[in-house]
Protein backbone atom coordinates (compact mmCIF):
# COMPACT_ATOMS: atom_id res chain seq x y z
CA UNK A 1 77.31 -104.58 98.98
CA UNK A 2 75.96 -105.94 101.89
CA UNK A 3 74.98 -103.75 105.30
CA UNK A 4 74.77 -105.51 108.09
CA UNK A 5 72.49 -103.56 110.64
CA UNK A 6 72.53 -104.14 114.46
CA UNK A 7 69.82 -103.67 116.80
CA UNK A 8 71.55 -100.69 117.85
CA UNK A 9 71.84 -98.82 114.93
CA UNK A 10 68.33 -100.11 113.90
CA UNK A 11 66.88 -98.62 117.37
CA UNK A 12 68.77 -94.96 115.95
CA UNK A 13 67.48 -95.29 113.22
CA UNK A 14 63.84 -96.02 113.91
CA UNK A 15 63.86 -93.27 116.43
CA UNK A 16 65.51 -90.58 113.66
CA UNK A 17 62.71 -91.24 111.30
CA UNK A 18 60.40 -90.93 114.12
CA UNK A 19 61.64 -87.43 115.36
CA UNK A 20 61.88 -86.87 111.12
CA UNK A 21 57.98 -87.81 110.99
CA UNK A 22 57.00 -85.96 114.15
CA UNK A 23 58.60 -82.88 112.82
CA UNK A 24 56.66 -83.32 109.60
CA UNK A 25 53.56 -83.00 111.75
CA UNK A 26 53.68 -79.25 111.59
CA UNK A 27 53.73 -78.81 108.25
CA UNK A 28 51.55 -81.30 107.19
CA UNK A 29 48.76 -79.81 109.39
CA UNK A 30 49.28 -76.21 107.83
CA UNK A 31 50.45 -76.30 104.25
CA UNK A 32 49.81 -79.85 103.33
CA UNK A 33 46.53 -80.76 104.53
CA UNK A 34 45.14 -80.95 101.07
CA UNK A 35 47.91 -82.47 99.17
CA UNK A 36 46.54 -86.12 97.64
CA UNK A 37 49.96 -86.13 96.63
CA UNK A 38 51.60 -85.85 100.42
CA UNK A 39 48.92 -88.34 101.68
CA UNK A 40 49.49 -90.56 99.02
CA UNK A 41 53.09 -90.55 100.25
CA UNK A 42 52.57 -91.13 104.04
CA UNK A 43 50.33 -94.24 102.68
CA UNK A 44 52.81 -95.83 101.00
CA UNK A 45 55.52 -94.99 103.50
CA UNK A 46 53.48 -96.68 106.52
CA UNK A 47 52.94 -99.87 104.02
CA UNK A 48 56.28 -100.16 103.16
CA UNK A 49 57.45 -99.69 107.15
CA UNK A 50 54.45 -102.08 107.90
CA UNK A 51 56.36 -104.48 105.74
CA UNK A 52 59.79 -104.15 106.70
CA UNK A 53 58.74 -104.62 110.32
CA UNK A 54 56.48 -108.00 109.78
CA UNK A 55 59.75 -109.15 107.48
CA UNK A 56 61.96 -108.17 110.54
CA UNK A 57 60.27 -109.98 112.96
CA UNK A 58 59.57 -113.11 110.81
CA UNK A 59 63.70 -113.28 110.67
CA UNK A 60 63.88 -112.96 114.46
CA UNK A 61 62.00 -115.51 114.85
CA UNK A 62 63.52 -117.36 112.26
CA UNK A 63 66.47 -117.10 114.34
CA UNK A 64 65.75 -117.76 117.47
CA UNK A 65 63.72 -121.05 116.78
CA UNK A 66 66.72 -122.42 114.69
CA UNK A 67 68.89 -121.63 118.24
CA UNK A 68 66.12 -123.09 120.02
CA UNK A 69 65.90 -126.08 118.38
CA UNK A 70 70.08 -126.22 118.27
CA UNK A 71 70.29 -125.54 122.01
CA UNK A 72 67.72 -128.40 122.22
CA UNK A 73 69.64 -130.91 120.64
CA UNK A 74 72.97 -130.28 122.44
CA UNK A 75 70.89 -131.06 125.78
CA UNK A 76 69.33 -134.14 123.86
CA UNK A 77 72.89 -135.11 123.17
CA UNK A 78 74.18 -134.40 126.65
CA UNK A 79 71.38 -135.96 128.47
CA UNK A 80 72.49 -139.30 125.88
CA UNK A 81 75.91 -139.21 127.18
CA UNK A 82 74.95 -138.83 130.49
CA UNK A 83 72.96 -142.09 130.61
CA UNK A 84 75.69 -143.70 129.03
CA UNK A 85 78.00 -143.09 131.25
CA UNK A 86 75.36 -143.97 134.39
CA UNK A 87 74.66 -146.84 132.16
């Protein structure tokens, strides 16, 4: 099963998590401040994020170089059949 995720629902997303984190704040300063365990987990949580958001941008830009370079060759070719026809 594949889910394909727009920016839009990736922008919800993001800013769920973020109101989910921020609302974590509260307990983590009062109850949790000396759990290894619950630091442990932010850690790995902030890697993993860290990770998906470098892999993220690498495909963006994945993308929009392979437009570039096909919007780039349709002018190449245009700009060829102009000068033919001038020709």
């Amino acid at each position: 099963m594949r889910v394909k995720m727009t920016a839009s629902k990736m922008a919800k997303f993001h800013l769920t998590l973020a109101l989910v984190w921020a609302a974590l704040t509260i307990p983590t300063l009062i109850w949790w401040k000396d759990s290894i365990l619950w630091v442990s987990l932010m850690s790995i949580y902030a890697i993993v994020i860290g990770h998906l958001a470098a892999y993220s941008a690498a495909h963006a830009e994945k993308a929009a170089s392979k437009a570039l370079n096909e919007s780039g060759e349709a002018n190449k070719r245009i700009d060829q059949q102009n000068s033919e026809m001038a020709g």
